[in-house]
Protein backbone atom coordinates (compact mmCIF):
# COMPACT_ATOMS: atom_id res chain seq x y z
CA UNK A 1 -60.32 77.65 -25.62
CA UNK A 2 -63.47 76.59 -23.72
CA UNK A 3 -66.81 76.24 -25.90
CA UNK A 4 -69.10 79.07 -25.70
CA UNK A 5 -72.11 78.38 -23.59
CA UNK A 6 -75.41 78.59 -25.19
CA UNK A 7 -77.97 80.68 -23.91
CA UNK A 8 -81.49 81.41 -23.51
CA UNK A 9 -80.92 84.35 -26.02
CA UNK A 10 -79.31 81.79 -28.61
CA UNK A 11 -82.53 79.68 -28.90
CA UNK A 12 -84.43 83.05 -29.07
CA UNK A 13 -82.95 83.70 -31.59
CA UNK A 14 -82.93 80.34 -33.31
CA UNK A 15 -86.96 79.35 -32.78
CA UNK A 16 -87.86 83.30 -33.29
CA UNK A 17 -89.13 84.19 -29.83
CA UNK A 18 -88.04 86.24 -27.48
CA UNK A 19 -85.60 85.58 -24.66
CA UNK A 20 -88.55 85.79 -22.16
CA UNK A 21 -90.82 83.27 -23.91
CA UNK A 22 -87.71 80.67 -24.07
CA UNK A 23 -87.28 81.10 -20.23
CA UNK A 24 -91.01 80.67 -19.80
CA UNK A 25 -91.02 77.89 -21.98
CA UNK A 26 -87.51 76.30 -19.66
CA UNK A 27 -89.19 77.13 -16.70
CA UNK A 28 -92.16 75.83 -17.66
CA UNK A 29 -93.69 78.65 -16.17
CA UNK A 30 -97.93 77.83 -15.06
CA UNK A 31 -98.66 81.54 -15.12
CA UNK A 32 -97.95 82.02 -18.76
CA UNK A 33 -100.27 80.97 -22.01
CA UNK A 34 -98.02 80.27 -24.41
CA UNK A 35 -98.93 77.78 -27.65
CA UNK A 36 -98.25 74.25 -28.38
CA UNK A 37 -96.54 75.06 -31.47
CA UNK A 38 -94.42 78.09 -30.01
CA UNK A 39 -93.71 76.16 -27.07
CA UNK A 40 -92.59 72.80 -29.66
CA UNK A 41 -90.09 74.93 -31.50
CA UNK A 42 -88.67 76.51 -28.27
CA UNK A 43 -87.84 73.15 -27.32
CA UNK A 44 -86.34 71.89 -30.34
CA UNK A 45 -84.34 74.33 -30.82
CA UNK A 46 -82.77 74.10 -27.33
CA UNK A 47 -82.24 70.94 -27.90
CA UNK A 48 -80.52 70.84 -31.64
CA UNK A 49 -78.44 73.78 -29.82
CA UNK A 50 -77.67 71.92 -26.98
CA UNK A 51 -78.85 74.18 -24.40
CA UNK A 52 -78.46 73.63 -20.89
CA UNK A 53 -80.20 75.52 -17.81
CA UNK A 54 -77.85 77.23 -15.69
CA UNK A 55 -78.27 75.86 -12.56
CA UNK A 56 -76.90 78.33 -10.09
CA UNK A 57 -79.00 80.80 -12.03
CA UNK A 58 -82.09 79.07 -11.53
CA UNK A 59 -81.22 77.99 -8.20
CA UNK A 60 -81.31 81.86 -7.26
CA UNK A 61 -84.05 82.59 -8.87
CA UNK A 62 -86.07 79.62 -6.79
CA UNK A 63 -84.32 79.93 -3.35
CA UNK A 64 -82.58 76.69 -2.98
CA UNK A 65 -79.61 74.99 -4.15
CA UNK A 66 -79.82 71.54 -6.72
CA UNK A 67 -77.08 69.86 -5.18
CA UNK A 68 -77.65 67.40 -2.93
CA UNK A 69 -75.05 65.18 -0.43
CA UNK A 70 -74.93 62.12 0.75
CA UNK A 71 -72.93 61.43 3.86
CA UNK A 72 -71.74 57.78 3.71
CA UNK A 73 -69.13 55.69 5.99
CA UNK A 74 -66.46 53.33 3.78
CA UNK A 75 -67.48 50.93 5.94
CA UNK A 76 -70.61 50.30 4.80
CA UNK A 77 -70.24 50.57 1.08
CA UNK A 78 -71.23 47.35 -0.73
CA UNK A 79 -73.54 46.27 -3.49
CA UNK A 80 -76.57 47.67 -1.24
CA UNK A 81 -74.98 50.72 -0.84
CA UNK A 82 -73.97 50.97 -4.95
CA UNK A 83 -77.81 50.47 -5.92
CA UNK A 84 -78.86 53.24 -3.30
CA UNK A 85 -77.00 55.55 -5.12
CA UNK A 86 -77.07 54.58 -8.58
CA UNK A 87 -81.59 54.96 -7.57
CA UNK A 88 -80.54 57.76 -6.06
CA UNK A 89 -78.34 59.61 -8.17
CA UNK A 90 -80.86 58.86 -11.43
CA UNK A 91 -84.01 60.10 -9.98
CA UNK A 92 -82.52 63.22 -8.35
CA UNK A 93 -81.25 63.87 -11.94
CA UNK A 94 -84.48 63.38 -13.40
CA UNK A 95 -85.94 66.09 -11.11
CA UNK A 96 -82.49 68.33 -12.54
CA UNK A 97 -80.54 67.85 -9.33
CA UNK A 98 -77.44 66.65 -8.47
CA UNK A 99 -75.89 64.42 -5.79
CA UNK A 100 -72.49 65.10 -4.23
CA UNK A 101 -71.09 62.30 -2.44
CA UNK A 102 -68.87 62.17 0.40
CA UNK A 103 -66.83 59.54 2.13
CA UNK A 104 -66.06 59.29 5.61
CA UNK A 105 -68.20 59.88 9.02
CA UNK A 106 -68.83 63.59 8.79
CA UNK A 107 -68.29 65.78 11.55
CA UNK A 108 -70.16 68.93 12.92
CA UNK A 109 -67.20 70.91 11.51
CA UNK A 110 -66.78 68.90 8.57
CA UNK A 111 -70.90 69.60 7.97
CA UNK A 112 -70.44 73.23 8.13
CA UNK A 113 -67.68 73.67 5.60
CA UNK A 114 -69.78 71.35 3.46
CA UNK A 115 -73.04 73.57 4.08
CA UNK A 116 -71.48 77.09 3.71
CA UNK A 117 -69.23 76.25 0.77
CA UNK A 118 -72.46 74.07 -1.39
CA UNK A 119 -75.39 75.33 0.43
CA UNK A 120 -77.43 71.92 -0.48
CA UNK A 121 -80.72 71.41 -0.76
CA UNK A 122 -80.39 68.41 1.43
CA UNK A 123 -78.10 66.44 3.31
CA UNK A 124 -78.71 62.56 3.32
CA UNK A 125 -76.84 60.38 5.95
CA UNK A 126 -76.95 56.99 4.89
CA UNK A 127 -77.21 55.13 7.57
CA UNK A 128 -79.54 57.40 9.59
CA UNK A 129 -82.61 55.16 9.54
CA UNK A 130 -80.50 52.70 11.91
CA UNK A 131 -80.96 54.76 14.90
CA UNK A 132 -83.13 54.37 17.71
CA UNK A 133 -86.90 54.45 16.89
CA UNK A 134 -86.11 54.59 13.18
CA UNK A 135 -84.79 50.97 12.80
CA UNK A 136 -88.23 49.99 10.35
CA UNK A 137 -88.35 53.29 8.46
CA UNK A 138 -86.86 51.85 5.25
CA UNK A 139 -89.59 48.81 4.60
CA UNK A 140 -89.04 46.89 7.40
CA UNK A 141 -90.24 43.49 7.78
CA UNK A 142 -91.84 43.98 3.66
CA UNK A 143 -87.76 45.15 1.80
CA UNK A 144 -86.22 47.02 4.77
CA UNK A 145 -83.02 45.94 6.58
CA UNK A 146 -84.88 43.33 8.56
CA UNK A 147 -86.47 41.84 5.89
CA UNK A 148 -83.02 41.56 3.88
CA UNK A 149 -81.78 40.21 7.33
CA UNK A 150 -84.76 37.22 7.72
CA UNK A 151 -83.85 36.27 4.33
CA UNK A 152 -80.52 35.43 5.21
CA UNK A 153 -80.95 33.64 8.29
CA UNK A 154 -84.52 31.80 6.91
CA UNK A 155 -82.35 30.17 4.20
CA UNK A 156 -80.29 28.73 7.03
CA UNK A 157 -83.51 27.35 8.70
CA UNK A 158 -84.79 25.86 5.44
CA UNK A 159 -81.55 23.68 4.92
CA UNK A 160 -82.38 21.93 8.75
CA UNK A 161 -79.79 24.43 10.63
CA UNK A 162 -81.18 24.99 14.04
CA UNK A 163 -78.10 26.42 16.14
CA UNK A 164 -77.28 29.74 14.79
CA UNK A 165 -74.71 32.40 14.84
CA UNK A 166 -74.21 35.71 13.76
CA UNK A 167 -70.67 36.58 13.30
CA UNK A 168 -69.64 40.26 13.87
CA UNK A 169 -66.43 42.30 14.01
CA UNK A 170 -64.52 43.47 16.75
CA UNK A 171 -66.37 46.71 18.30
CA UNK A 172 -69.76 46.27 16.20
CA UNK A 173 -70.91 49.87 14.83
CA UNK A 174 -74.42 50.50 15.79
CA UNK A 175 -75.78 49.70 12.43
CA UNK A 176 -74.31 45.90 13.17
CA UNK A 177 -75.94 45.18 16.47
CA UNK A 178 -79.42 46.21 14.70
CA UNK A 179 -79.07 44.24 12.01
CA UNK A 180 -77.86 41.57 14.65
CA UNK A 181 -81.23 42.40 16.62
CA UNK A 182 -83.54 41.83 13.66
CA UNK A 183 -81.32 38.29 13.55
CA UNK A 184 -82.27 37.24 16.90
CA UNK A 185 -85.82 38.70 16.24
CA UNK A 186 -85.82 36.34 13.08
CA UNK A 187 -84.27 33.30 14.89
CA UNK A 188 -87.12 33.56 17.66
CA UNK A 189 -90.33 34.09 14.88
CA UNK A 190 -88.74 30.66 13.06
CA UNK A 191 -89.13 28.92 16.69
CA UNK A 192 -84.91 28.16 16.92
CA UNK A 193 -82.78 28.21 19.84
CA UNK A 194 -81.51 31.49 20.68
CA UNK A 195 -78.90 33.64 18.08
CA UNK A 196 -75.45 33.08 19.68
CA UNK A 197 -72.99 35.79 18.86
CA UNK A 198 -69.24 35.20 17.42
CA UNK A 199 -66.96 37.67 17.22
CA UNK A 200 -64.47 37.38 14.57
CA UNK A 201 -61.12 39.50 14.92
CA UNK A 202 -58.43 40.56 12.99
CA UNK A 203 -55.71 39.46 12.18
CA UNK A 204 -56.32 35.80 10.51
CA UNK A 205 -54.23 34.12 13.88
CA UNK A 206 -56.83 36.24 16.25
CA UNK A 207 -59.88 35.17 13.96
CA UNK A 208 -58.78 31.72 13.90
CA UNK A 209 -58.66 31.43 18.14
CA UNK A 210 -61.68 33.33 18.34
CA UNK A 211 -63.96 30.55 15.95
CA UNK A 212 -62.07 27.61 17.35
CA UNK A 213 -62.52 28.59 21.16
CA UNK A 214 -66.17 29.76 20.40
CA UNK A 215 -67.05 26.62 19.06
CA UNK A 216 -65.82 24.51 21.65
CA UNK A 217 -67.91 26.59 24.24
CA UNK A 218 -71.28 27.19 21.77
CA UNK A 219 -70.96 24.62 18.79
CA UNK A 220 -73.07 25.55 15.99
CA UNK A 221 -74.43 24.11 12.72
CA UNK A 222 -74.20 27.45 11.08
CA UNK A 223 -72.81 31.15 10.75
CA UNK A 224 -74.76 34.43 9.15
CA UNK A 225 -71.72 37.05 8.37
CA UNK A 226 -72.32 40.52 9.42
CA UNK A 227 -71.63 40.96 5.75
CA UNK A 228 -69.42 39.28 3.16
CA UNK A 229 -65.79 40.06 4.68
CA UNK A 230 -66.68 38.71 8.06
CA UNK A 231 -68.37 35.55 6.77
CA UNK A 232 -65.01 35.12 4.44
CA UNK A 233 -63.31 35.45 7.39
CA UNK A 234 -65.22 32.69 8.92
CA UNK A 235 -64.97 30.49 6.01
CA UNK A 236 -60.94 31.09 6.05
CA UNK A 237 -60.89 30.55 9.70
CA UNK A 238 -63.01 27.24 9.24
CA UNK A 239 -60.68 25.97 6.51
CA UNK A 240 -57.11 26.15 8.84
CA UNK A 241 -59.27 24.74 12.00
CA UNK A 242 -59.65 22.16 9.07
CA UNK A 243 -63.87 22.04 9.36
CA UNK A 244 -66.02 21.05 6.45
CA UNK A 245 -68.07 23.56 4.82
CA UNK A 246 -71.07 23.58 5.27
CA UNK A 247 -71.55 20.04 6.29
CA UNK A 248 -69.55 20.53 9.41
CA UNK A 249 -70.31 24.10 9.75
CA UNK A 250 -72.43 25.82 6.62
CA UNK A 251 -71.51 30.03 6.51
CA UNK A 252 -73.81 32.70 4.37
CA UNK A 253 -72.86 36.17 3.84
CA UNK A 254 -74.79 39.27 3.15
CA UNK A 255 -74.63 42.09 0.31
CA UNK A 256 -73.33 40.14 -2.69
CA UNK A 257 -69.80 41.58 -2.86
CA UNK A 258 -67.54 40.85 -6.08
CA UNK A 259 -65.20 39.04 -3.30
CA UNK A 260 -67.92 36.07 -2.54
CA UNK A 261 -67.71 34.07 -5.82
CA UNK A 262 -63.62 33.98 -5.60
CA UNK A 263 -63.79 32.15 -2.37
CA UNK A 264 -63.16 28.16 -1.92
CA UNK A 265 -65.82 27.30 -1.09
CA UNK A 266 -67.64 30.28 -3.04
CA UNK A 267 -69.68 31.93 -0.63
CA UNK A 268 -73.61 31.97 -0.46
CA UNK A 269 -74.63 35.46 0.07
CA UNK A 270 -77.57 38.04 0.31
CA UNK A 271 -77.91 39.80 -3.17
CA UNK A 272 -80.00 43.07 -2.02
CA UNK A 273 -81.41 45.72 -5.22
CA UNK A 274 -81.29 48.52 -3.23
CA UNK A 275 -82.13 51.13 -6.61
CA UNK A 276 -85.71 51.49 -5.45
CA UNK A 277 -84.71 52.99 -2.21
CA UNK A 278 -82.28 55.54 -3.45
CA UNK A 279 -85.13 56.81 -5.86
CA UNK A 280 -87.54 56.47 -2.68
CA UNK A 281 -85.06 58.33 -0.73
CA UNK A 282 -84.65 61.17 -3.66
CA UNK A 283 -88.61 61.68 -4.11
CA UNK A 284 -89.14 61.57 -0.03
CA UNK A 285 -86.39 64.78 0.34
CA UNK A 286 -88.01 66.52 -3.12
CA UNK A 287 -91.82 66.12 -1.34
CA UNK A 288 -92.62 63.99 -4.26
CA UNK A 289 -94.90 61.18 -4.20
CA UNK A 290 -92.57 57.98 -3.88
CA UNK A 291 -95.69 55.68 -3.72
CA UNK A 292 -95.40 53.80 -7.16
CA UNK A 293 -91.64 52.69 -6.21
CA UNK A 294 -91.73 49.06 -5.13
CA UNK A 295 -87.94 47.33 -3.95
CA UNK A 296 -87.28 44.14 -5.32
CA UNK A 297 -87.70 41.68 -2.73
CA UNK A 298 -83.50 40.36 -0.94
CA UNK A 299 -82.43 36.78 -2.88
CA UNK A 300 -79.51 34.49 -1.89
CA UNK A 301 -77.07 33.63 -4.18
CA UNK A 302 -76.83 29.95 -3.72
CA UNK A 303 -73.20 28.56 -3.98
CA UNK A 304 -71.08 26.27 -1.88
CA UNK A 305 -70.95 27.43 1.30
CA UNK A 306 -74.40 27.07 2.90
């Protein structure tokens, strides 16, 4: 047998009020004058009760739904993408909402369904400041995407690399070829020779022809994975064309995976706190002031690599 729910006429009856004042009190209603002592025992005893606010009833009452979604591809999940939501999640709670997540690259369809059967407040994509003429709308060049993306191809520079790469996969999403864009931009600020672009397949054989026949034509001193599975796929495709890394070729990855410290070599990587922007993100669709949020700045996770 389920519990009983408590209800607004429960702590009524438990801090001696009536129903109304307890939903004032809730509500925290600006219209109504109601004492600091009356207004202290409401809330005590809604909390020794356990009371919770019914959402869908309050939701009614103010017009708009508490839930809301966040659209995200499998693809891009990573540590990044875990510290979005996680910020997120916690500061959309704090405001007594709550986020729905779900997997996969929605449709129109698939967006409808979602809408009429949830009717959320809000639906976040993830990705949809990498579009074009929104690529700098998440901090930029300060603890946006291209910032992240300078870090990792500056800490190349600053070991004496000069020839660069960025390695991609096959049929980049749009989301890669900006964050290879604010590469090239980076490459060309640190006054380097041009970002060359290597293209790493699957499966390991394919990989394999594509770094050894791309480094015949373009040698380089050093590779910046799109994120961590293409640079392990470089490092793996280094270590059967029997190169040295990093003195023959050094190879950095990007978004601190759980993978990157199992590798041999372990792999250097990008370690990005992404928490402030998911709490950014959750003020920004709330109309809430999101001024006193400052990301942590991106940090590489030095290992053997690069």
């Amino acid at each position: 047998m389920a519990e009983r729910r408590v209800t607004q006429r429960d702590v009524a009856s438990a801090s001696g009020v009536s129903p109304a004042t307890v939903g004032f009190v809730i509500s925290n209603t600006p219209t109504q004058t109601i004492s600091a002592a009356t207004r202290e025992r409401v809330l005590r005893a809604a909390k020794e009760l356990g009371y919770v606010p019914h959402g869908i009833a309050r939701a009614m009452r103010e017009g708009t739904s508490r839930v809301v979604v966040l659209n995200i591809d499998a693809s891009l999940e990573g540590n990044y993408s875990r510290s979005y939501i996680q910020g997120l999640d916690e500061e959309l709670a704090t405001h007594e909402h709550v986020l729905v997540i779900k997997h996969g690259r929605p449709s129109e369809d698939s967006t409808a369904r979602l809408t009429h059967m949830v009717s959320p407040r809000a639906i976040v994509e993830f990705a949809a400041n990498y579009s074009s003429g929104k690529e700098l709308a998440d901090g930029g060049w300060h603890d946006g995407l291209a910032a992240h993306t300078a870090t990792q191809l500056s800490y190349l520079a600053d070991r004496g690399h000069r020839r660069l790469a960025m390695a991609l996969p096959e049929n980049p999403t749009v989301f890669a070829r900006i964050r290879e864009e604010f590469a090239r931009q980076t490459v060309e600020r640190l006054g380097l020779p041009p970002l060359v672009t290597l293209i790493v397949p699957e499966p390991a054989a394919g990989g394999v022809d594509a770094v050894r026949e791309f480094l015949r034509a373009d040698p380089v001193d050093a590779v910046a994975g799109f994120t961590d599975e293409i640079a392990l796929r470089v490092l793996h495709c280094a270590a059967t064309l029997g190169l040295g890394v990093p003195d023959e070729l050094a190879v950095i990855g990007y978004d601190a995976t759980a993978y990157a410290a199992l590798s041999s070599p372990a792999l250097t990587t990008v370690y990005i706190d992404a928490e402030a922007h998911g709490r950014r993100a959750a003020r920004r669709l709330l109309g809430l002031d999101e001024s006193d949020l400052a990301g942590a700045p991106a940090r590489v996770l030095v290992r053997e690599s690069a």
